[in-house]
PDB file of N, CA and C in Angstrom:
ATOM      1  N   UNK A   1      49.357 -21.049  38.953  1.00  0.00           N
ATOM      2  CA  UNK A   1      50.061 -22.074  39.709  1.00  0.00           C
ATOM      3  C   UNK A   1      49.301 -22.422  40.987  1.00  0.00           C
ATOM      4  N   UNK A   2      48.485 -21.349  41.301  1.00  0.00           N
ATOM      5  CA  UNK A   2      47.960 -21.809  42.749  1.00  0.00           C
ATOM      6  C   UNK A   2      46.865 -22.565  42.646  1.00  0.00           C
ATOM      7  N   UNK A   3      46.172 -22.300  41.380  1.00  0.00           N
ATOM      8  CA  UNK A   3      45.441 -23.188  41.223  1.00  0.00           C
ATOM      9  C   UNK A   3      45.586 -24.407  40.745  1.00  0.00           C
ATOM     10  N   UNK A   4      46.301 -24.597  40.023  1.00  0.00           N
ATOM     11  CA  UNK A   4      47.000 -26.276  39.999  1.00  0.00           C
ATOM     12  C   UNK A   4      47.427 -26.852  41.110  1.00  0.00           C
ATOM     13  N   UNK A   5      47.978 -25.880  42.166  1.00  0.00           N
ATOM     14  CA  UNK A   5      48.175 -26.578  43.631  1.00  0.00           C
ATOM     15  C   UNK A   5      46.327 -26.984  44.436  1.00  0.00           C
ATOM     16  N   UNK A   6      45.649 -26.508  44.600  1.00  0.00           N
ATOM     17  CA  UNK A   6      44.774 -26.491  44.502  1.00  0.00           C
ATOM     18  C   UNK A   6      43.720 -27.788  43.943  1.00  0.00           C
ATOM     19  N   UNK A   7      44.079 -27.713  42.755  1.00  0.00           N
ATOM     20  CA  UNK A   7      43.166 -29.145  42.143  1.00  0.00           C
ATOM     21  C   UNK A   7      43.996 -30.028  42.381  1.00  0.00           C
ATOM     22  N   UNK A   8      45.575 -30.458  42.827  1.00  0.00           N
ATOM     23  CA  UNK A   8      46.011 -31.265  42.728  1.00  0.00           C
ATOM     24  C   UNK A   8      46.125 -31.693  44.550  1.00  0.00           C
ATOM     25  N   UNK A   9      45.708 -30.624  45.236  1.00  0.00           N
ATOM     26  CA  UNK A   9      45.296 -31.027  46.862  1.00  0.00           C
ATOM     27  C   UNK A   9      43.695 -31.838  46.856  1.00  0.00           C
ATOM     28  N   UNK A  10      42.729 -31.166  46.111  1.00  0.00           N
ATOM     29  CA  UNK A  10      41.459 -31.746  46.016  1.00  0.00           C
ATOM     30  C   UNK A  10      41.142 -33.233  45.048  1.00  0.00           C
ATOM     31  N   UNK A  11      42.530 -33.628  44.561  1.00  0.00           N
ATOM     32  CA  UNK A  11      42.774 -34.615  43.769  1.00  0.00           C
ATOM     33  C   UNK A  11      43.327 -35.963  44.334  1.00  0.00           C
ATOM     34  N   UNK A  12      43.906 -35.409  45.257  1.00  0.00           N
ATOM     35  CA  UNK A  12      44.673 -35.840  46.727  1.00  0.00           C
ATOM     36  C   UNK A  12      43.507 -36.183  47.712  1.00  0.00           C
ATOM     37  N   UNK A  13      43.070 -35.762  47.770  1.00  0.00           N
ATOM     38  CA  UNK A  13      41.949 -35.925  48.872  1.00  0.00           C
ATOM     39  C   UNK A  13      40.674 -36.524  48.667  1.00  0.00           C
ATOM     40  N   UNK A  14      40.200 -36.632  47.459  1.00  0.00           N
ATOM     41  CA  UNK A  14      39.062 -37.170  47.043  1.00  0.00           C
ATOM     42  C   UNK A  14      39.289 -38.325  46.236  1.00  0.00           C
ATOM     43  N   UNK A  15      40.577 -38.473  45.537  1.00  0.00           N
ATOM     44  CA  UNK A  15      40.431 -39.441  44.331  1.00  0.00           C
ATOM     45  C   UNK A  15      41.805 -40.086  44.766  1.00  0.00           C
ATOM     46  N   UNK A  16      41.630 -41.136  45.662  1.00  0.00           N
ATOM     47  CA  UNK A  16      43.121 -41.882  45.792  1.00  0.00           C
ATOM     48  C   UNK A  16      43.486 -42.534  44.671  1.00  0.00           C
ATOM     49  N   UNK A  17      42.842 -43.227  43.748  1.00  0.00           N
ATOM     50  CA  UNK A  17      42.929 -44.195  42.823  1.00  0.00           C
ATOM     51  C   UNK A  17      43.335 -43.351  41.553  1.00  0.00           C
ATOM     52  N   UNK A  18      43.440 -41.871  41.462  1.00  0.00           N
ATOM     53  CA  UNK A  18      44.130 -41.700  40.210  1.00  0.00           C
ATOM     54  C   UNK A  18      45.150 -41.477  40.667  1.00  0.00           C
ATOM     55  N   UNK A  19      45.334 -40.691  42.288  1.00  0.00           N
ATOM     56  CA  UNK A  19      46.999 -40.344  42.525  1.00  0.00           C
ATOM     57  C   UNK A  19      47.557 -41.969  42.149  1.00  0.00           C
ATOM     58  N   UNK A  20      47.358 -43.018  42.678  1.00  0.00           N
ATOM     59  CA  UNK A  20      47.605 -44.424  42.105  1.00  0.00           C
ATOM     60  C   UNK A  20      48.099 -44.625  41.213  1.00  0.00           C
ATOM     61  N   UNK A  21      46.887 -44.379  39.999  1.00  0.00           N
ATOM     62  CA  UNK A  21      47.396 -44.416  38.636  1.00  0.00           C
ATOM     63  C   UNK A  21      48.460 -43.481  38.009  1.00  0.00           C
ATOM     64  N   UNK A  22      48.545 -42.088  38.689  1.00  0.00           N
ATOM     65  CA  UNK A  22      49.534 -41.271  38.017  1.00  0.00           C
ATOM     66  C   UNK A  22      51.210 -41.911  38.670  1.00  0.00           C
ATOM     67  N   UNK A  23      50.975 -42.356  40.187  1.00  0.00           N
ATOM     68  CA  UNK A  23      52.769 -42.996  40.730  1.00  0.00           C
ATOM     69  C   UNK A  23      52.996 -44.004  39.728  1.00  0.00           C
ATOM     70  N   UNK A  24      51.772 -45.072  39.311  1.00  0.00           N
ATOM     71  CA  UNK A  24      52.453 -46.081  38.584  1.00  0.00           C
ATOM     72  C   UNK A  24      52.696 -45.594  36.815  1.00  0.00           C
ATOM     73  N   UNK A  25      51.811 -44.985  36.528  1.00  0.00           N
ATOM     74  CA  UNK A  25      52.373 -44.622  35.374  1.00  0.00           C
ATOM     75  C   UNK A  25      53.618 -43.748  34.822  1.00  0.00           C
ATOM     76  N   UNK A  26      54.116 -43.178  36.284  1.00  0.00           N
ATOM     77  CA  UNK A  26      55.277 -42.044  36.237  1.00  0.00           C
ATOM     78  C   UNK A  26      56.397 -43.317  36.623  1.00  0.00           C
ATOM     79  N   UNK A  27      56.113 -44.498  37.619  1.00  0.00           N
ATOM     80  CA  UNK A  27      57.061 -45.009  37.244  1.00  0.00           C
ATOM     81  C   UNK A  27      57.429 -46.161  36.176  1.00  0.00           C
ATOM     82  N   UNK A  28      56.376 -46.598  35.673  1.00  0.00           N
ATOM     83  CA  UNK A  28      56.593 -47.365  34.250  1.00  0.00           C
ATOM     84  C   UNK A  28      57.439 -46.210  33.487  1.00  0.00           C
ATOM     85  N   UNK A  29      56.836 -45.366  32.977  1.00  0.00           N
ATOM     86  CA  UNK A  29      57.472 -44.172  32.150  1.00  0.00           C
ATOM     87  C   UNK A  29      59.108 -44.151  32.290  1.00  0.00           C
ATOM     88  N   UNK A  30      59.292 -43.732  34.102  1.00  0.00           N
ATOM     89  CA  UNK A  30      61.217 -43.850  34.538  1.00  0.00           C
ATOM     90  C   UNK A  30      61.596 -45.096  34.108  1.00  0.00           C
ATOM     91  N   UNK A  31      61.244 -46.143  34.326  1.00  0.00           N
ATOM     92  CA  UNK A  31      61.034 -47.381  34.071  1.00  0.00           C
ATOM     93  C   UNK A  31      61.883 -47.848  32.247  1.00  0.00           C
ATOM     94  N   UNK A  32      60.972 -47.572  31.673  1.00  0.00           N
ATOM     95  CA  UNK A  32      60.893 -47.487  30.383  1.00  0.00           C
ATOM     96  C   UNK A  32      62.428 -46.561  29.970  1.00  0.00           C
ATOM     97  N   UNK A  33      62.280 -45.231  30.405  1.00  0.00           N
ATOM     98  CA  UNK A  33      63.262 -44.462  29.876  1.00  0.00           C
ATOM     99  C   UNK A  33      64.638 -44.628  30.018  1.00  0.00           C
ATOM    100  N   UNK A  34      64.890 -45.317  31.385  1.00  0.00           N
ATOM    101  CA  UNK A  34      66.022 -45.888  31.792  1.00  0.00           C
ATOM    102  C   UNK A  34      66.460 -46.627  31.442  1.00  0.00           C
ATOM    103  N   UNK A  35      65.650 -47.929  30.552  1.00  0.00           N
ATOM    104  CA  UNK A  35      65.785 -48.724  29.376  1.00  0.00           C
ATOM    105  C   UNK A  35      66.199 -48.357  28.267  1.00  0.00           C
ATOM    106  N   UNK A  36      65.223 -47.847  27.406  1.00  0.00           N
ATOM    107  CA  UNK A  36      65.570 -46.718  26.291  1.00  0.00           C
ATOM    108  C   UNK A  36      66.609 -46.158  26.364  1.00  0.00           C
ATOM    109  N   UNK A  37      67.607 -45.423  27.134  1.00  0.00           N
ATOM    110  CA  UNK A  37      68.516 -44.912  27.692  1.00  0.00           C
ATOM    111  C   UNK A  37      69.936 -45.600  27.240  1.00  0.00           C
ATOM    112  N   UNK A  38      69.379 -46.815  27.861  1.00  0.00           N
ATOM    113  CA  UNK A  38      70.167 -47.831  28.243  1.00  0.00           C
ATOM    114  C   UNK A  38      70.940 -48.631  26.933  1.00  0.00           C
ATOM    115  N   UNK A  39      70.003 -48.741  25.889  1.00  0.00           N
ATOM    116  CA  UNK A  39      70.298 -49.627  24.942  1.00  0.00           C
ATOM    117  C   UNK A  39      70.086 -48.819  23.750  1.00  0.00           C
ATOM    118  N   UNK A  40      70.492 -46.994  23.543  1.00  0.00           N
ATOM    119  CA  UNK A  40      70.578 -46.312  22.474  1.00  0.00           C
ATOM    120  C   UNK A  40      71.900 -47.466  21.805  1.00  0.00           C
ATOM    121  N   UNK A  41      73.042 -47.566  22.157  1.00  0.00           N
ATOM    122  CA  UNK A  41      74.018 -47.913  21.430  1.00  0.00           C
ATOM    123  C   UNK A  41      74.317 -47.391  20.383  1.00  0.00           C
ATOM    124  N   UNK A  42      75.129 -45.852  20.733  1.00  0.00           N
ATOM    125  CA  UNK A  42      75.920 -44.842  19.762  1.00  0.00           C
ATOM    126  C   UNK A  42      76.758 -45.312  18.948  1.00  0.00           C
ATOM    127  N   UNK A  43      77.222 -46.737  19.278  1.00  0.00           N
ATOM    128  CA  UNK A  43      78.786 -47.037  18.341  1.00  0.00           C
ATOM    129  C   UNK A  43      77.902 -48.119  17.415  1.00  0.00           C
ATOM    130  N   UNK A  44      77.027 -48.342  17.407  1.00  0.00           N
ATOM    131  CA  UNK A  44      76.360 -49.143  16.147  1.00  0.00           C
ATOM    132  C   UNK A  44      76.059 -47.723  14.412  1.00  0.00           C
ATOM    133  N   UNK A  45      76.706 -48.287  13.478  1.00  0.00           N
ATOM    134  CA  UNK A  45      76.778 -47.531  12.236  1.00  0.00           C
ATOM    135  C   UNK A  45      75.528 -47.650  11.895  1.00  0.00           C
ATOM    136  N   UNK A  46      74.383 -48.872  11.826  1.00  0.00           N
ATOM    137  CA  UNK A  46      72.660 -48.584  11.460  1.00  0.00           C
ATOM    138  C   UNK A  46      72.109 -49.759  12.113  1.00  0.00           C
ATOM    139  N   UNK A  47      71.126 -48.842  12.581  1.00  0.00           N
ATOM    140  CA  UNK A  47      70.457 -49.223  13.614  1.00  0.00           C
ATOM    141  C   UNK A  47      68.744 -49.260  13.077  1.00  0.00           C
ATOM    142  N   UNK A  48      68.112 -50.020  13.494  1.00  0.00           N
ATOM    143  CA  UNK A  48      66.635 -50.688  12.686  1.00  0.00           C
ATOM    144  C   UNK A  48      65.495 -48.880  13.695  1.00  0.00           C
ATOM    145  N   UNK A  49      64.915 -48.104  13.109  1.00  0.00           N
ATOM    146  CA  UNK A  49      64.182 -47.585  13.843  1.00  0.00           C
ATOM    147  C   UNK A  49      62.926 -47.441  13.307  1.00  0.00           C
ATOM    148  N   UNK A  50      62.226 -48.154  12.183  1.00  0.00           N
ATOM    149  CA  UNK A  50      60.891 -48.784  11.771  1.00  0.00           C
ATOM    150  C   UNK A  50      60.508 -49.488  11.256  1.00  0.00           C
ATOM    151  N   UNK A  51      59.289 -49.936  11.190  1.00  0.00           N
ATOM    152  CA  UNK A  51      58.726 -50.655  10.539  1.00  0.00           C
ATOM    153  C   UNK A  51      57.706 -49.976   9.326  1.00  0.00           C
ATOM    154  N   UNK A  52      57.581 -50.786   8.463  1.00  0.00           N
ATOM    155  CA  UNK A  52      56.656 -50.577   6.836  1.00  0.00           C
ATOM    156  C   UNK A  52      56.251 -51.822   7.094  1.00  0.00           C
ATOM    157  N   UNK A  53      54.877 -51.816   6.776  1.00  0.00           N
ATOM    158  CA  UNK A  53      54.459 -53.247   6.198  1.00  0.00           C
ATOM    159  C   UNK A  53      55.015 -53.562   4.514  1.00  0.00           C
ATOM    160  N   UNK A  54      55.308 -52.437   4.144  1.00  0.00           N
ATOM    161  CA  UNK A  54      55.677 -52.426   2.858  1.00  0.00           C
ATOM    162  C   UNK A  54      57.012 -52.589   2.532  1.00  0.00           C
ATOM    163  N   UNK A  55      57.667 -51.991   3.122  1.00  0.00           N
ATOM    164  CA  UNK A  55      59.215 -52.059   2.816  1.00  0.00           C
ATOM    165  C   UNK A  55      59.985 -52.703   4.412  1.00  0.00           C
ATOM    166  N   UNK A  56      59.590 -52.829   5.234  1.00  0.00           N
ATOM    167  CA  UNK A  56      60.246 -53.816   6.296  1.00  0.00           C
ATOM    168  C   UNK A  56      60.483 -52.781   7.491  1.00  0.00           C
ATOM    169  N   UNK A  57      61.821 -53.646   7.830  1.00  0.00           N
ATOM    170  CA  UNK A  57      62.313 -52.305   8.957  1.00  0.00           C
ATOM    171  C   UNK A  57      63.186 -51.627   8.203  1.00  0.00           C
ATOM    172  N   UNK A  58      63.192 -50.245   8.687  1.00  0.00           N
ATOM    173  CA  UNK A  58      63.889 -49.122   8.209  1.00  0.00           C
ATOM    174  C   UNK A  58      65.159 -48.957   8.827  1.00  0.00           C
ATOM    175  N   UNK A  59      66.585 -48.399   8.253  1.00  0.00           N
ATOM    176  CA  UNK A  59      67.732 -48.169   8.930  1.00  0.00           C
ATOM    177  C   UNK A  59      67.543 -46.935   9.099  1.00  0.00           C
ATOM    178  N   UNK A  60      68.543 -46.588   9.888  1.00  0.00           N
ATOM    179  CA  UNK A  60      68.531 -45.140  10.512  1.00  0.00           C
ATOM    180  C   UNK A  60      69.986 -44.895  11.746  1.00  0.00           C
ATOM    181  N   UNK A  61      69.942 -43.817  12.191  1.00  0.00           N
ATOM    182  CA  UNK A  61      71.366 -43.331  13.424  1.00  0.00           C
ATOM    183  C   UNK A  61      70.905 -43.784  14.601  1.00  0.00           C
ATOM    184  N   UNK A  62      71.502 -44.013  15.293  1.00  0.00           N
ATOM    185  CA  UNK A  62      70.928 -44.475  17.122  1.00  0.00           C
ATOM    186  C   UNK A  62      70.339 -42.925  17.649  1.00  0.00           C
ATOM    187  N   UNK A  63      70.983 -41.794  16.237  1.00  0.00           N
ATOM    188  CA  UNK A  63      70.387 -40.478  16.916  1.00  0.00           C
ATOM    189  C   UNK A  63      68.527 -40.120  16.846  1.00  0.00           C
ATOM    190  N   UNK A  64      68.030 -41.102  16.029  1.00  0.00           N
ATOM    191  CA  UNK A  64      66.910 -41.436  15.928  1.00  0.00           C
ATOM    192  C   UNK A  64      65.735 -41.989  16.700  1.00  0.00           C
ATOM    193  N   UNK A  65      66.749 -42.552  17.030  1.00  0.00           N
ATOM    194  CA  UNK A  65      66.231 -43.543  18.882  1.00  0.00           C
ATOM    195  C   UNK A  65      65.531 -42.543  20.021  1.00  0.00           C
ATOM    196  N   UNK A  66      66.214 -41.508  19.947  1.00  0.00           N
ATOM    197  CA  UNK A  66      65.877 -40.959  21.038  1.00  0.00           C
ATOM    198  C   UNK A  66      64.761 -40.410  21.047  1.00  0.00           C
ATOM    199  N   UNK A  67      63.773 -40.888  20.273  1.00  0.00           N
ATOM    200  CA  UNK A  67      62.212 -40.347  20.181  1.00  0.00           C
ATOM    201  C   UNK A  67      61.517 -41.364  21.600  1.00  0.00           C
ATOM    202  N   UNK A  68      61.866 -42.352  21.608  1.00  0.00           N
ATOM    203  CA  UNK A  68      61.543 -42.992  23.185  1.00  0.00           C
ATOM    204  C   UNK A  68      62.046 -42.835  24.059  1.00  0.00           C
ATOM    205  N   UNK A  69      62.781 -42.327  24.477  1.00  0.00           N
ATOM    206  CA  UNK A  69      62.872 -41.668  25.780  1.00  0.00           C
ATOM    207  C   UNK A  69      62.159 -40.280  25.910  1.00  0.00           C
ATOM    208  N   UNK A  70      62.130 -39.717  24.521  1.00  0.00           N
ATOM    209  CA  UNK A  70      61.228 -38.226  24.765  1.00  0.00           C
ATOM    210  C   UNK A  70      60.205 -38.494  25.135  1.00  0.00           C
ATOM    211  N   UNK A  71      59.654 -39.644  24.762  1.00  0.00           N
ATOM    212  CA  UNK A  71      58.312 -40.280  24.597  1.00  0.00           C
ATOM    213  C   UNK A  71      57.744 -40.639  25.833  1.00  0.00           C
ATOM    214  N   UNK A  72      58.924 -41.554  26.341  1.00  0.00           N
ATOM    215  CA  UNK A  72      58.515 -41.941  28.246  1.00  0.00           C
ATOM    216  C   UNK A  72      58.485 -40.728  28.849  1.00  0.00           C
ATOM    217  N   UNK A  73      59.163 -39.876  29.078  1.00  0.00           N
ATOM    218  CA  UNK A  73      59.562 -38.677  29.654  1.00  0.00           C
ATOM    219  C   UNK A  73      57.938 -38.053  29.131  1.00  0.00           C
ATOM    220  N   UNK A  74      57.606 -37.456  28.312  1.00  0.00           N
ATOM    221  CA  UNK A  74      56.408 -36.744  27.901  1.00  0.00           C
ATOM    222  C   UNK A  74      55.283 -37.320  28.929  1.00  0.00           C
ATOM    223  N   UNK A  75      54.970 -38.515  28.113  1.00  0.00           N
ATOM    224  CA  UNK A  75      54.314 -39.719  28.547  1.00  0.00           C
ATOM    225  C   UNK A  75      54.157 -39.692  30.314  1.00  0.00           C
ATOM    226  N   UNK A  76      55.006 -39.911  30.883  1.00  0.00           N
ATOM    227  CA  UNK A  76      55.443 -39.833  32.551  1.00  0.00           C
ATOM    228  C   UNK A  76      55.026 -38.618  33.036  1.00  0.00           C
ATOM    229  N   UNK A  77      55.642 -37.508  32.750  1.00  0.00           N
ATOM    230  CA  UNK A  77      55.432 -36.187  33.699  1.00  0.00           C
ATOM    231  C   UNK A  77      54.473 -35.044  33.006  1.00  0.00           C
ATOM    232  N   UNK A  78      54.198 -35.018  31.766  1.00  0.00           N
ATOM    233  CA  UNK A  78      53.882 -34.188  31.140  1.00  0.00           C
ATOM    234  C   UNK A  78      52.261 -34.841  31.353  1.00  0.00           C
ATOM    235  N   UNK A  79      51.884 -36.026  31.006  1.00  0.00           N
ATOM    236  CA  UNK A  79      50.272 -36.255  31.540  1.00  0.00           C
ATOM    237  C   UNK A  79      50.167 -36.691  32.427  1.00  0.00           C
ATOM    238  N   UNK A  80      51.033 -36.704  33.636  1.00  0.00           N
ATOM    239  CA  UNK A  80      50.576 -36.789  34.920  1.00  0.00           C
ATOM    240  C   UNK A  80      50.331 -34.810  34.988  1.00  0.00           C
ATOM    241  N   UNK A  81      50.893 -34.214  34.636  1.00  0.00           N
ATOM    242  CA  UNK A  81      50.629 -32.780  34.584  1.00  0.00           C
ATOM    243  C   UNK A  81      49.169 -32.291  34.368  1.00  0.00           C
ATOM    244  N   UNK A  82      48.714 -32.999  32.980  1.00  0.00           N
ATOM    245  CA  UNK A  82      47.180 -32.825  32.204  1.00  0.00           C
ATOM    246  C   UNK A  82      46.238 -33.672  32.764  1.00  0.00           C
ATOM    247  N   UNK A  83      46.602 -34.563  33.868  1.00  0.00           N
ATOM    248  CA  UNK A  83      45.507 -35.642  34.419  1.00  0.00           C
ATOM    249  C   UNK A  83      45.045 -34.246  35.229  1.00  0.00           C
ATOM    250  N   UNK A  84      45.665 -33.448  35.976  1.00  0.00           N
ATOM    251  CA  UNK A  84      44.906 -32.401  37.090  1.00  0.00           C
ATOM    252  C   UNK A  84      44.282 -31.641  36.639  1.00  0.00           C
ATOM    253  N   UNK A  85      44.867 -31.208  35.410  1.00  0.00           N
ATOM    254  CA  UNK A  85      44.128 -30.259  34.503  1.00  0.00           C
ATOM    255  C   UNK A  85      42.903 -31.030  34.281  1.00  0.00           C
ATOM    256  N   UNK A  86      42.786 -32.009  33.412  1.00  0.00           N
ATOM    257  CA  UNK A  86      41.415 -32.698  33.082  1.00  0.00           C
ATOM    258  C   UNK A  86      40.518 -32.942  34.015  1.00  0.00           C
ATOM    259  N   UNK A  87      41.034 -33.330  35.299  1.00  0.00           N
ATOM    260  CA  UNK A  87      40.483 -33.510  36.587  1.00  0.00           C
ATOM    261  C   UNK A  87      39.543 -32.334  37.031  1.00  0.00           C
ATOM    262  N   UNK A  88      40.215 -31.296  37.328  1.00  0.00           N
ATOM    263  CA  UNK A  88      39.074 -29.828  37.559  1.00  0.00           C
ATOM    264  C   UNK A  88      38.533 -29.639  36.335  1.00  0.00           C
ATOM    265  N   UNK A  89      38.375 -29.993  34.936  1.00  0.00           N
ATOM    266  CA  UNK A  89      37.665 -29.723  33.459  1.00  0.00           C
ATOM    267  C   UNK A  89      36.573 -30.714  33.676  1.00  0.00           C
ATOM    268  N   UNK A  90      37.035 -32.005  33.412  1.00  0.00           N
ATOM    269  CA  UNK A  90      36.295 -32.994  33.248  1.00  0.00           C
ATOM    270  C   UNK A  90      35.720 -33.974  34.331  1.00  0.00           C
ATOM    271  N   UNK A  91      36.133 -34.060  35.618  1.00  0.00           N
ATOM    272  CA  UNK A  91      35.806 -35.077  36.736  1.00  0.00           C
ATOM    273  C   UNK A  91      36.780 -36.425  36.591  1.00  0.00           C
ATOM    274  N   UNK A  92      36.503 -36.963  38.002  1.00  0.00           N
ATOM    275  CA  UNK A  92      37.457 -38.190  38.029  1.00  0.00           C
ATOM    276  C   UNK A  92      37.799 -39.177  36.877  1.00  0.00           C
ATOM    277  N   UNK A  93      36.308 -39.311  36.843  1.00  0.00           N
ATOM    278  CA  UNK A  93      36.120 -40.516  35.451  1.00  0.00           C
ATOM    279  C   UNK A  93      37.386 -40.434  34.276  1.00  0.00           C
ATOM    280  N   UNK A  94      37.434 -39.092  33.609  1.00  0.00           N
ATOM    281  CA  UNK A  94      37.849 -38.737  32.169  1.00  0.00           C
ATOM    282  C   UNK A  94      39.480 -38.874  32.769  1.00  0.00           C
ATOM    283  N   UNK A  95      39.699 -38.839  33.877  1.00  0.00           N
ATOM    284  CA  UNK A  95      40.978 -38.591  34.118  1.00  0.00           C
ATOM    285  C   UNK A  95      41.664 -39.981  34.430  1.00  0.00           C
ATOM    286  N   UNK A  96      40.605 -40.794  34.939  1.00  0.00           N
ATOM    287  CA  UNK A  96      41.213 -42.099  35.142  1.00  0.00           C
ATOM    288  C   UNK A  96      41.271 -42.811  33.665  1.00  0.00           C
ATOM    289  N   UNK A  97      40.139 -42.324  32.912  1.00  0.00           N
ATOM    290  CA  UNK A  97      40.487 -43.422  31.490  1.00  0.00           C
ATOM    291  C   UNK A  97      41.301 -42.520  30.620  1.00  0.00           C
ATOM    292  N   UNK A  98      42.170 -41.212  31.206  1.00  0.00           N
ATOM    293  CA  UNK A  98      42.993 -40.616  30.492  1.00  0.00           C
ATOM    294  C   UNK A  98      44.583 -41.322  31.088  1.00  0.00           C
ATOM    295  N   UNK A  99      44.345 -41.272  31.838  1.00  0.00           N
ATOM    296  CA  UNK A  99      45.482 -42.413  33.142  1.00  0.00           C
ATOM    297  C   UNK A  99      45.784 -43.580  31.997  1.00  0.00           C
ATOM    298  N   UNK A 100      44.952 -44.160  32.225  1.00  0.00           N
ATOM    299  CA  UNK A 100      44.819 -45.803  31.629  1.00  0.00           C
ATOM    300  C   UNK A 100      45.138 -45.813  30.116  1.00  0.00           C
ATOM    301  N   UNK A 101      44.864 -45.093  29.240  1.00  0.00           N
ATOM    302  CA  UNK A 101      45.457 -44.701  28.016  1.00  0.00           C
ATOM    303  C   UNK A 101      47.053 -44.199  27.548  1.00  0.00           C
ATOM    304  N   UNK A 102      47.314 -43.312  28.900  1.00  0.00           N
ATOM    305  CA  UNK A 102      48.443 -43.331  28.515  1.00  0.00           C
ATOM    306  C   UNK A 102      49.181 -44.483  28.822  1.00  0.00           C
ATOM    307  N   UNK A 103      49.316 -45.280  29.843  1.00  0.00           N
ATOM    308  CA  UNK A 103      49.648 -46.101  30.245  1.00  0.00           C
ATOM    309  C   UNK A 103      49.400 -47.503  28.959  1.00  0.00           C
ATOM    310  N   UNK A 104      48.613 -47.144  28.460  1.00  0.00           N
ATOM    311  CA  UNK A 104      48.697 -48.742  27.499  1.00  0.00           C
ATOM    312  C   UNK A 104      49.764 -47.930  26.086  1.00  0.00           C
ATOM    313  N   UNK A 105      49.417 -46.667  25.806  1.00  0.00           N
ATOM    314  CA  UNK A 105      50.620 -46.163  25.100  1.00  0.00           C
ATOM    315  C   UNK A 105      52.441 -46.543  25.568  1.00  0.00           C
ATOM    316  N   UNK A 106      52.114 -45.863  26.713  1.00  0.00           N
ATOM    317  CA  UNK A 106      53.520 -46.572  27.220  1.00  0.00           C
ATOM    318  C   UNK A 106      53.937 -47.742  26.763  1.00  0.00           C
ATOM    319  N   UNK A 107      52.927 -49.037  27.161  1.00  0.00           N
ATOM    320  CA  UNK A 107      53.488 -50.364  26.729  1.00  0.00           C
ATOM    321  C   UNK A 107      53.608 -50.757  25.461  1.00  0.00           C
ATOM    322  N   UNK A 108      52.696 -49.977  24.687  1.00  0.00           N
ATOM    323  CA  UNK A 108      52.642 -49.930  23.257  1.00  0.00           C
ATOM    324  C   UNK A 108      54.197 -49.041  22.828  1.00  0.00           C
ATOM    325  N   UNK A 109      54.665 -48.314  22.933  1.00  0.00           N
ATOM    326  CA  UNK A 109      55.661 -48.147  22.769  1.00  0.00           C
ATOM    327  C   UNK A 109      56.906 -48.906  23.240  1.00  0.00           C
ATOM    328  N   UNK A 110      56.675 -49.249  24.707  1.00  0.00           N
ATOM    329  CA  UNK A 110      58.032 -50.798  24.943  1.00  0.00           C
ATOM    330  C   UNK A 110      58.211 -51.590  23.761  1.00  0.00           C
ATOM    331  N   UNK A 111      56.823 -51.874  23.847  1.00  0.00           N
ATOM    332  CA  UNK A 111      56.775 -53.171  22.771  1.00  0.00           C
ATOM    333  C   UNK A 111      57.447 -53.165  21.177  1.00  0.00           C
ATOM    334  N   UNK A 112      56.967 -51.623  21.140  1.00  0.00           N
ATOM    335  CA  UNK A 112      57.660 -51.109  19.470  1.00  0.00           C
ATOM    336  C   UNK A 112      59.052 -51.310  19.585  1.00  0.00           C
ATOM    337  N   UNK A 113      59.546 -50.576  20.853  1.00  0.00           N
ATOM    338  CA  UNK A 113      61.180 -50.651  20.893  1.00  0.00           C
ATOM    339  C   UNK A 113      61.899 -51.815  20.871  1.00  0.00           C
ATOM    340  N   UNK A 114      61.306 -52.768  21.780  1.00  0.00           N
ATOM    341  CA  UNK A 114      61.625 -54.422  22.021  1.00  0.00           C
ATOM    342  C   UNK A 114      61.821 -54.879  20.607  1.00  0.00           C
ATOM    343  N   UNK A 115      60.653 -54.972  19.766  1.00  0.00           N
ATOM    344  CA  UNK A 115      60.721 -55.526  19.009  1.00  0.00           C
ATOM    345  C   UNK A 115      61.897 -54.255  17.979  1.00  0.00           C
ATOM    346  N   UNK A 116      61.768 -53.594  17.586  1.00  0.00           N
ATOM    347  CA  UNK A 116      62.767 -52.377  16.941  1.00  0.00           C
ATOM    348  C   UNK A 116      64.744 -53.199  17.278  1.00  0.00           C
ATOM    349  N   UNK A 117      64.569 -53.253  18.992  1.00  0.00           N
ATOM    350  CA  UNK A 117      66.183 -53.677  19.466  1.00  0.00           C
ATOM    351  C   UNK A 117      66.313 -55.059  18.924  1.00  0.00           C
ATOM    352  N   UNK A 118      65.169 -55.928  18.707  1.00  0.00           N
ATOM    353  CA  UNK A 118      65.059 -57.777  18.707  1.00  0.00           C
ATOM    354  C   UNK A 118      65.957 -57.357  16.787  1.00  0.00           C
ATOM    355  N   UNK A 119      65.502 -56.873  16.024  1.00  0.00           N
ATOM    356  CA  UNK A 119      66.036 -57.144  14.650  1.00  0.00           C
ATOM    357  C   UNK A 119      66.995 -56.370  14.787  1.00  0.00           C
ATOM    358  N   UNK A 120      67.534 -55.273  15.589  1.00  0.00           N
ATOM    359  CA  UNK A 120      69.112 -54.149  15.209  1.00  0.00           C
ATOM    360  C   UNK A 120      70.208 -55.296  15.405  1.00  0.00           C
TER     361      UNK A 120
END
């Protein structure tokens, strides 16, 4: 632990632009989840939670849903966690285009859900 305090003071101090990238991606993530959250809708009997190119969208429970919010939540705190780690492994670089990846995942997942809520 002390050493994660540690890389994440020398992370602080040298690299403003990923602490940057980790506030905005932790709050897209809250962002996102509070959405997700928002529009499970328990009292719907089937609810659309995929797509097939082959067979269409799939029905399923709203208890199914809740893979996006695990997802923001992971997504949000769990690799803002592994950006410090990668940071003392790998250097700034790997950590900012590890930043930026999750972050287009994120939207890549809005987008799944958007479109997922647009046909339920």
């Amino acid at each position: 632990m002390n050493n994660f305090k540690s890389d994440f003071a020398k992370l602080y101090q040298n690299e403003r632009g990923i602490i940057v990238l980790m506030i905005l991606n932790l709050l897209l993530a809250l962002v996102f989840f509070v959405f997700s959250l928002i529009h499970l809708n328990p009292n719907a009997a089937v609810v659309k939670i995929g797509y097939g190119d082959i067979g269409g969208y799939r029905d399923g429970s709203w208890f199914d849903m809740l893979a996006f919010p695990l997802l923001f939540l992971t997504f949000g705190i769990l690799h803002g966690l592994l950006t410090v780690r990668i940071f003392h492994k790998r250097g700034g670089g790997m950590a900012k285009f590890f930043l930026i990846t999750t972050t287009m995942l994120i939207l890549g997942c809005f987008l799944a859900l958007i479109r997922l809520l647009g046909e339920g």
